[in-house]
Protein backbone atom coordinates (compact mmCIF):
# COMPACT_ATOMS: atom_id res chain seq x y z
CA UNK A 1 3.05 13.84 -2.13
CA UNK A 2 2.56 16.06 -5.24
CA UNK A 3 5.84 18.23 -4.26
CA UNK A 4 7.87 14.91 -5.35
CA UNK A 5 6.51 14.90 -9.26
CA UNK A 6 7.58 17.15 -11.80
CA UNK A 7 4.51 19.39 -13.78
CA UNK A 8 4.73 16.90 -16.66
CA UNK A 9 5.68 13.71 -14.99
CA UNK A 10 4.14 10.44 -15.51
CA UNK A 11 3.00 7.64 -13.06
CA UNK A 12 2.01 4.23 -13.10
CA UNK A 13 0.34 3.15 -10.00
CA UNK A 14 2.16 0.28 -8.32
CA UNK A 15 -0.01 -2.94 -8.54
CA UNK A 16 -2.64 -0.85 -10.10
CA UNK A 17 -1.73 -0.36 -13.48
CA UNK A 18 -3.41 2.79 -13.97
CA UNK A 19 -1.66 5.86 -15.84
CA UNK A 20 -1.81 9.47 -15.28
CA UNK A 21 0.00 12.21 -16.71
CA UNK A 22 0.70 15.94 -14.77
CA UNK A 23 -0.12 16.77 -11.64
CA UNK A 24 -3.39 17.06 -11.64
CA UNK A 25 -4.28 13.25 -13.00
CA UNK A 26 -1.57 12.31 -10.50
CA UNK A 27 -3.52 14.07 -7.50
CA UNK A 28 -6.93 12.48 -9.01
CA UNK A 29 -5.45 8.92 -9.09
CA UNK A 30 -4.16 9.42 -5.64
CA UNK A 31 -7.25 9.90 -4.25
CA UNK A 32 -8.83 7.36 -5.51
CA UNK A 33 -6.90 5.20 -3.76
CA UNK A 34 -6.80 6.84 -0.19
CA UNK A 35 -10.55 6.99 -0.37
CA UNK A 36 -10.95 3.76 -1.16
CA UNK A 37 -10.82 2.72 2.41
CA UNK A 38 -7.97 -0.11 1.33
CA UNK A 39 -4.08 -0.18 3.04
CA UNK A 40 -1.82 1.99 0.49
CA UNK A 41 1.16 0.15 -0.88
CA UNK A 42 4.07 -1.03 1.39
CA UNK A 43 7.57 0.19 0.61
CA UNK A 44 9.86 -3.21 0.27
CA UNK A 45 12.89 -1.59 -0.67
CA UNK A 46 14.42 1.56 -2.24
CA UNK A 47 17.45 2.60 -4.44
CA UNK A 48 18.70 5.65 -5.29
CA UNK A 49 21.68 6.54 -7.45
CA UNK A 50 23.34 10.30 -8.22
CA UNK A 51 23.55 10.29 -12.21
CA UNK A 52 24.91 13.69 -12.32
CA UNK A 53 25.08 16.73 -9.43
CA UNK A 54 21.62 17.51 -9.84
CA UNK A 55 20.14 14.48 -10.94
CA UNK A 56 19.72 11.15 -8.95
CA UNK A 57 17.34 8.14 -10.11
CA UNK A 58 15.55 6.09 -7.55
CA UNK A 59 13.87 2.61 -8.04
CA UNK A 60 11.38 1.16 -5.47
CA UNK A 61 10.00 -2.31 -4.69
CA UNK A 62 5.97 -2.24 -2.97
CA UNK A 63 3.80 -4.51 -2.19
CA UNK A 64 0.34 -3.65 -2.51
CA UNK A 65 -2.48 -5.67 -0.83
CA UNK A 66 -6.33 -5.60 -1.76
CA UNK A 67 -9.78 -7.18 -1.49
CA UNK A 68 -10.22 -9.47 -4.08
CA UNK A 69 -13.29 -10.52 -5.53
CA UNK A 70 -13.31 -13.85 -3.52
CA UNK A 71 -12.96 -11.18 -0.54
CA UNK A 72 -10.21 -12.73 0.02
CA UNK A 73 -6.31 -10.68 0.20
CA UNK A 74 -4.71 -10.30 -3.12
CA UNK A 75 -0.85 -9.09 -3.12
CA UNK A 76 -0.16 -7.12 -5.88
CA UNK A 77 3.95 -6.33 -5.97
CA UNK A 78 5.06 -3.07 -7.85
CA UNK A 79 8.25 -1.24 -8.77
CA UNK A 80 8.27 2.40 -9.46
CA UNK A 81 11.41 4.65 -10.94
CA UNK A 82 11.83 8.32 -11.07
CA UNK A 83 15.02 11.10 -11.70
């Protein structure tokens, strides 16, 4: 999953709201979440777009369901972009 970020990108975790910045707080936050035992987010839909010949921009939809407190599901939805 790492190959797909630059050194210096930046990510905010879909439904999560948490930020991380490089590689290495992007492989922390990633983790996180496959550790914690909870479904990873669901790809809805995905858009991608050539803005010149060696750079394309893509925007995805997820859907991201968790425990909540009330142990019952919580749907979270998400949208992510990177070039």
């Amino acid at each position: 999953m790492l190959a797909l970020y630059e050194d210096q990108a930046t990510v905010i975790w879909p439904g999560l709201g948490e930020v991380a910045h490089g590689k290495v707080e992007i492989e922390k936050l990633a983790a996180t979440l496959c550790k914690s035992g909870q479904p990873g987010p669901k790809l809805k839909s995905q858009n991608s777009k050539q803005l010149a010949p060696d750079y394309i921009i893509n925007v995805g939809m997820w859907d991201l369901t968790a425990t909540g407190p009330d142990g019952k599901p919580v749907t979270s939805k998400g949208m992510n972009t990177g070039g």
